[in-house]
PDB file of N, CA and C in Angstrom:
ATOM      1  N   UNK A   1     170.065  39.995-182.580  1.00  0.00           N
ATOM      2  CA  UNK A   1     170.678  38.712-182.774  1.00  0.00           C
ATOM      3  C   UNK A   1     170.457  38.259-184.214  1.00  0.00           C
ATOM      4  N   UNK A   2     171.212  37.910-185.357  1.00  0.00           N
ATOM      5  CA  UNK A   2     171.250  37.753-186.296  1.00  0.00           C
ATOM      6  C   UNK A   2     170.772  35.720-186.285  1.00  0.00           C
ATOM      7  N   UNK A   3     169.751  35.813-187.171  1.00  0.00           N
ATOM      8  CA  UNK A   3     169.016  34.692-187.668  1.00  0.00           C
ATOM      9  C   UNK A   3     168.905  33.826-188.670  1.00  0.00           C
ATOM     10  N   UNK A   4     169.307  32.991-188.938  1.00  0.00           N
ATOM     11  CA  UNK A   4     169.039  32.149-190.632  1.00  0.00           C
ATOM     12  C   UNK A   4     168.290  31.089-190.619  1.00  0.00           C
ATOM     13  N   UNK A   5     167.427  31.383-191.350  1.00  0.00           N
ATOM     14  CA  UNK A   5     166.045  29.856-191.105  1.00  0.00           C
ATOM     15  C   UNK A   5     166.727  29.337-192.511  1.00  0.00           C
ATOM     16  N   UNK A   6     166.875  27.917-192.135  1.00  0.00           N
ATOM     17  CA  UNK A   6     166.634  26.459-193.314  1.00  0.00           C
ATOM     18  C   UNK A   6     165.432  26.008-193.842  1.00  0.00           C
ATOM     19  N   UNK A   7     165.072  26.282-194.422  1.00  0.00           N
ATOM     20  CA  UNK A   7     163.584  25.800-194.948  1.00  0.00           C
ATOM     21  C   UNK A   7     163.586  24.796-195.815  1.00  0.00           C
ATOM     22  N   UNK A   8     162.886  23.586-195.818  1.00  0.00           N
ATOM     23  CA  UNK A   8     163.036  22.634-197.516  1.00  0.00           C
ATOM     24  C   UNK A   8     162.327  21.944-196.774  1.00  0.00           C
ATOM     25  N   UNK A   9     161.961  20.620-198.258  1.00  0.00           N
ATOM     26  CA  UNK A   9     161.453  19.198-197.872  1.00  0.00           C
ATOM     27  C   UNK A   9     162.380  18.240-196.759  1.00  0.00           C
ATOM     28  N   UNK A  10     161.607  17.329-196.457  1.00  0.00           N
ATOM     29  CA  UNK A  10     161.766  16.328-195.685  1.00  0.00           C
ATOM     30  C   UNK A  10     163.152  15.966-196.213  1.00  0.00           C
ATOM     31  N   UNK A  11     164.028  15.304-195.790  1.00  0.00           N
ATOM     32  CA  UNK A  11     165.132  14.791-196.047  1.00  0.00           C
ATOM     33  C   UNK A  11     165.797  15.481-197.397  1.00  0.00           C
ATOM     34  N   UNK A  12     166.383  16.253-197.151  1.00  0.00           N
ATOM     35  CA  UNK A  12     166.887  17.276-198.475  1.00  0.00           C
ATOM     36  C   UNK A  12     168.193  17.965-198.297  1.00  0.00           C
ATOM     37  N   UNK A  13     168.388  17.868-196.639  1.00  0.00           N
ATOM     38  CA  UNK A  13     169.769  17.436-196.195  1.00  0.00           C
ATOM     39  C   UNK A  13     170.015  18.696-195.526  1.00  0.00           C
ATOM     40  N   UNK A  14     168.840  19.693-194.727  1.00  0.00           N
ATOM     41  CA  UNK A  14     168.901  20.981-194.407  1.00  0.00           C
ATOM     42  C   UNK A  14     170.229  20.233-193.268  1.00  0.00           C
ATOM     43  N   UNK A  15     169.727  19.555-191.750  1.00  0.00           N
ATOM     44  CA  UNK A  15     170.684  19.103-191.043  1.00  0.00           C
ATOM     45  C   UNK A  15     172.073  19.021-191.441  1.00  0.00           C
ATOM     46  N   UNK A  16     172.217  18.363-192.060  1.00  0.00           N
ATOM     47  CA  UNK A  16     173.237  18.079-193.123  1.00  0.00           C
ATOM     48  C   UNK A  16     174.057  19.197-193.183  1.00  0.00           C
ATOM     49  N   UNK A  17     174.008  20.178-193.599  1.00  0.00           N
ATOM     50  CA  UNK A  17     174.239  21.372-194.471  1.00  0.00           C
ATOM     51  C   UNK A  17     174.375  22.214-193.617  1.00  0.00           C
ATOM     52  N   UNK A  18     173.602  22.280-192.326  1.00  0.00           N
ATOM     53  CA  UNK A  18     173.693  23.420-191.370  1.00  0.00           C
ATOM     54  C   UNK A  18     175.023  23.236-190.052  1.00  0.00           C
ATOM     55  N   UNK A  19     174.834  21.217-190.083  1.00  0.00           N
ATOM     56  CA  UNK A  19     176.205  21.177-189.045  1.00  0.00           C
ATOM     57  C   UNK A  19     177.282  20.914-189.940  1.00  0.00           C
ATOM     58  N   UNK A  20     177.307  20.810-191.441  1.00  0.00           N
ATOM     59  CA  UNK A  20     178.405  21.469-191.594  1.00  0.00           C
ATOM     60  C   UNK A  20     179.227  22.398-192.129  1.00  0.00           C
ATOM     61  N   UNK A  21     178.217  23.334-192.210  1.00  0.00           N
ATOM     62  CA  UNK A  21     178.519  25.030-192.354  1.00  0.00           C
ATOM     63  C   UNK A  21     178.877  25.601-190.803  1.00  0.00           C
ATOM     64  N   UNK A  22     178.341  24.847-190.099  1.00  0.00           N
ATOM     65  CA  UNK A  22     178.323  25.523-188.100  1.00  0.00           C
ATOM     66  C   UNK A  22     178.753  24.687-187.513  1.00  0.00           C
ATOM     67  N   UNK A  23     180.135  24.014-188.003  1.00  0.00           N
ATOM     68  CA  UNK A  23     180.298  22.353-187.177  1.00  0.00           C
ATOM     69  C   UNK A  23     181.004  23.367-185.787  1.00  0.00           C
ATOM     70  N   UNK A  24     181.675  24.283-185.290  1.00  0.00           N
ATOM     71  CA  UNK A  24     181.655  24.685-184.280  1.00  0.00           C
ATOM     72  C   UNK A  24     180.621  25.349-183.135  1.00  0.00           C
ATOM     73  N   UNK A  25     179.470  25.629-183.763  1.00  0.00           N
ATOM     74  CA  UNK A  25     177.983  25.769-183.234  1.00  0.00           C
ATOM     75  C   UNK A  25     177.534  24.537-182.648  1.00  0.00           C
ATOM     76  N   UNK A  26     176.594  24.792-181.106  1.00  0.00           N
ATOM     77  CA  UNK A  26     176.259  24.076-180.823  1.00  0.00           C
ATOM     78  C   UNK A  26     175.140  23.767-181.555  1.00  0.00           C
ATOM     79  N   UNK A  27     174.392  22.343-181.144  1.00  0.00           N
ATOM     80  CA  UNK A  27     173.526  21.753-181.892  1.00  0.00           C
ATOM     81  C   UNK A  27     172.388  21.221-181.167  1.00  0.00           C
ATOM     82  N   UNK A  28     170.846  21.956-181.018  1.00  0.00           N
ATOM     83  CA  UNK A  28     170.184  21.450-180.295  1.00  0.00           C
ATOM     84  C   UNK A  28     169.080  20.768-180.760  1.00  0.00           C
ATOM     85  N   UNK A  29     168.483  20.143-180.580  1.00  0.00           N
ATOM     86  CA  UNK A  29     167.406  19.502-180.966  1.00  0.00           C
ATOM     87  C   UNK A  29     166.003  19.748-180.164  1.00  0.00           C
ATOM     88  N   UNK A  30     165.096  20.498-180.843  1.00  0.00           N
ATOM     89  CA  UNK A  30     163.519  20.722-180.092  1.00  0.00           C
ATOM     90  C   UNK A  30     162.766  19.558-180.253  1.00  0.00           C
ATOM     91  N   UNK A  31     163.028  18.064-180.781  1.00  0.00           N
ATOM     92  CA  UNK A  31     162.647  17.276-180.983  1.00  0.00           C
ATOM     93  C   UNK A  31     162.121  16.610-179.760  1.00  0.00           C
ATOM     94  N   UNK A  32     163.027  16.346-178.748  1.00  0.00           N
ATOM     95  CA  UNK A  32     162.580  15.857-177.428  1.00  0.00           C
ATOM     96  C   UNK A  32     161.823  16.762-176.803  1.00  0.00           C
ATOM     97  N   UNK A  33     160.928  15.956-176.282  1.00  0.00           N
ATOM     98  CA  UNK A  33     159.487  16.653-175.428  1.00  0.00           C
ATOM     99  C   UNK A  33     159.921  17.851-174.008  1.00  0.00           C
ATOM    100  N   UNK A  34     161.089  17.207-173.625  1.00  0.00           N
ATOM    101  CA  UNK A  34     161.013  17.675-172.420  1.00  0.00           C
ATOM    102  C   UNK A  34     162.018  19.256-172.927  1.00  0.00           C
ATOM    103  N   UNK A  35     163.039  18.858-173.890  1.00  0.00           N
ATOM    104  CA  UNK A  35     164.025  20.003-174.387  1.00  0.00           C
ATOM    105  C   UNK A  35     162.807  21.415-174.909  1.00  0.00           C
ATOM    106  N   UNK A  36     161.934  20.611-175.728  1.00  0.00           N
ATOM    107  CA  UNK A  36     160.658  21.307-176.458  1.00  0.00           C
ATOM    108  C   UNK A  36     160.266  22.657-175.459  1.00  0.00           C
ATOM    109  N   UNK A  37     159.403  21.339-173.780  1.00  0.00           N
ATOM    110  CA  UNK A  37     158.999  22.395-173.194  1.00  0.00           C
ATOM    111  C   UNK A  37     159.666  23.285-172.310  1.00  0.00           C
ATOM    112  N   UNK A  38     160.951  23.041-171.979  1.00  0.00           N
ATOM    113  CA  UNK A  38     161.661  24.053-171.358  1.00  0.00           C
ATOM    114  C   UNK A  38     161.545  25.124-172.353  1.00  0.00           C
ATOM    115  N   UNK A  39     162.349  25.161-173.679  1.00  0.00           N
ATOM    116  CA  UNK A  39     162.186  26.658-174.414  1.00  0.00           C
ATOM    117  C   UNK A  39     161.016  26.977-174.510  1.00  0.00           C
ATOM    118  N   UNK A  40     159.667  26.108-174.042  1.00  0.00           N
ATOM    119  CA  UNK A  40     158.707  27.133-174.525  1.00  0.00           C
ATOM    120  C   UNK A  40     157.718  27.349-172.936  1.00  0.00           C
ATOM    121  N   UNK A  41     158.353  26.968-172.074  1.00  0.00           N
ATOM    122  CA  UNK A  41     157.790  27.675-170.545  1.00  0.00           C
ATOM    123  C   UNK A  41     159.060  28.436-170.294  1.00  0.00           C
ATOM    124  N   UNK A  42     160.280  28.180-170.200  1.00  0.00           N
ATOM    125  CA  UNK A  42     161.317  29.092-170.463  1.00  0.00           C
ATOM    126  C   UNK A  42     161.991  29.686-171.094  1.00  0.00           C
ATOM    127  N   UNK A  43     161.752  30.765-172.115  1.00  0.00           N
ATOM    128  CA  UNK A  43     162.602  30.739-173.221  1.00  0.00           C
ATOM    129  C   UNK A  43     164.200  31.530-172.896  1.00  0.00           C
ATOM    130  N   UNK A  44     164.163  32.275-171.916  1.00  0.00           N
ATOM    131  CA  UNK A  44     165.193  33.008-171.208  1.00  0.00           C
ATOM    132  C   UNK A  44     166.043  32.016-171.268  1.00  0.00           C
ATOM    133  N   UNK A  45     165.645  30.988-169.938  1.00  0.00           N
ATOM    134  CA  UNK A  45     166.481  30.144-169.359  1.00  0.00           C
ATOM    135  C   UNK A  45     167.381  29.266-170.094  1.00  0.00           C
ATOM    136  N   UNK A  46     166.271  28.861-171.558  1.00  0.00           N
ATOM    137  CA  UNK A  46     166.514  27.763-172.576  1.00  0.00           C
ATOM    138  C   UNK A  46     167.797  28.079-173.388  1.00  0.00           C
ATOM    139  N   UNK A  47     167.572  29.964-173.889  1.00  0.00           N
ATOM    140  CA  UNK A  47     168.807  30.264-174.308  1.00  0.00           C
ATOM    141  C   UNK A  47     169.746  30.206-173.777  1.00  0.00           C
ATOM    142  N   UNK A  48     170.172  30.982-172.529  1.00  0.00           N
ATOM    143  CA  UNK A  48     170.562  31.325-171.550  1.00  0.00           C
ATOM    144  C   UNK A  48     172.209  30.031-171.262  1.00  0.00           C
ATOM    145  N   UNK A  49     170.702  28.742-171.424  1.00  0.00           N
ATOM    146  CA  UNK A  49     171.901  27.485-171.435  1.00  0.00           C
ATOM    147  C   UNK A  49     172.808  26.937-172.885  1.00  0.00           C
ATOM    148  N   UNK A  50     172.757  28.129-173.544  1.00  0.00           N
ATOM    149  CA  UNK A  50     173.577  27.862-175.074  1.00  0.00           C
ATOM    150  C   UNK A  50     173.837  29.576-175.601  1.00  0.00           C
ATOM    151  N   UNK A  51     174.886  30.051-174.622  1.00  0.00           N
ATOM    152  CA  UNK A  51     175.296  31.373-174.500  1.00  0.00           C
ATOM    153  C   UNK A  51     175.700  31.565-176.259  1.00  0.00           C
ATOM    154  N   UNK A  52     176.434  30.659-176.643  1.00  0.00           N
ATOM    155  CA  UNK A  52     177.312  31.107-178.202  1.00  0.00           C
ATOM    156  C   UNK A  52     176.112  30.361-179.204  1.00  0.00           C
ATOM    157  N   UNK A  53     177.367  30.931-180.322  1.00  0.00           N
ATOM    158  CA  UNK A  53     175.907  30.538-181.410  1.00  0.00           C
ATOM    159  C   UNK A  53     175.456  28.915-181.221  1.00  0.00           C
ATOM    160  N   UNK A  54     174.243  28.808-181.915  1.00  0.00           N
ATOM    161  CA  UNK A  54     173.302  27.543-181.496  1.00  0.00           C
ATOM    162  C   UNK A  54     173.041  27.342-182.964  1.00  0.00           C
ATOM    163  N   UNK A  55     172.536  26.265-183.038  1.00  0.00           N
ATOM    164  CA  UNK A  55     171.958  25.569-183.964  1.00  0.00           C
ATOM    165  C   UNK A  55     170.826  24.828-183.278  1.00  0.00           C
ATOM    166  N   UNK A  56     169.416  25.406-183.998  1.00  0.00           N
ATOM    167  CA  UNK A  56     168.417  24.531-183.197  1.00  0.00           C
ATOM    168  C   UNK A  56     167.710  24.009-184.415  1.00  0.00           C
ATOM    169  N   UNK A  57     167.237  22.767-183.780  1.00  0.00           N
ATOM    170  CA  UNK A  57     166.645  21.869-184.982  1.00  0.00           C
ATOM    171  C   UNK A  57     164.811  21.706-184.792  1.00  0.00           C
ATOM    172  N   UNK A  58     164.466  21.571-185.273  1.00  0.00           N
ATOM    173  CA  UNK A  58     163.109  21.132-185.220  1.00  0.00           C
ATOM    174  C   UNK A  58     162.640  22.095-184.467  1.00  0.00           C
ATOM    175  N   UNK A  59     162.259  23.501-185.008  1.00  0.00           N
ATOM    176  CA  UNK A  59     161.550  24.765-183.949  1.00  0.00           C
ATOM    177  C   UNK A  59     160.436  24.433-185.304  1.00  0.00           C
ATOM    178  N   UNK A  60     159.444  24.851-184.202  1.00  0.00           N
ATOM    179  CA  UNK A  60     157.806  24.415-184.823  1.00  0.00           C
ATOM    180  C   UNK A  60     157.771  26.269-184.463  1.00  0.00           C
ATOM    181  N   UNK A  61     156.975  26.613-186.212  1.00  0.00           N
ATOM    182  CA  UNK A  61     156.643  27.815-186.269  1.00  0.00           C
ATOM    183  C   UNK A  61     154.932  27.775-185.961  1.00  0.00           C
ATOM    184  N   UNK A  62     154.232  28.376-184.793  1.00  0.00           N
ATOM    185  CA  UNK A  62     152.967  28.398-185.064  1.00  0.00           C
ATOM    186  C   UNK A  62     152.173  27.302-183.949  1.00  0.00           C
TER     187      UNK A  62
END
């Protein structure tokens, strides 16, 4: 599965830039607690529910 990490400072407009290079990609957010722990007690399932390309926001490395 082909990957592209956004990396930068705080407000520098990665969001910005990524929905609209991928405005037909979905767009998820790991920000909410409960979205958080499904991908990370399920990660199958989590994908699973965003078959085409994704855009995920806020993945905590580590």
């Amino acid at each position: 599965m082909p990957v592209v990490a956004v990396t930068g400072p705080r407000q520098s407009g990665k969001t910005t830039l990524c929905r609209a290079t991928f405005p037909d990609h979905a767009y998820v957010s790991l920000e909410p607690l409960d979205t958080r722990e499904f991908a990370a007690s399920d990660p199958r399932g989590f994908l699973s529910a965003y078959p085409g390309p994704v855009v995920l926001h806020e993945v905590a490395w580590g």
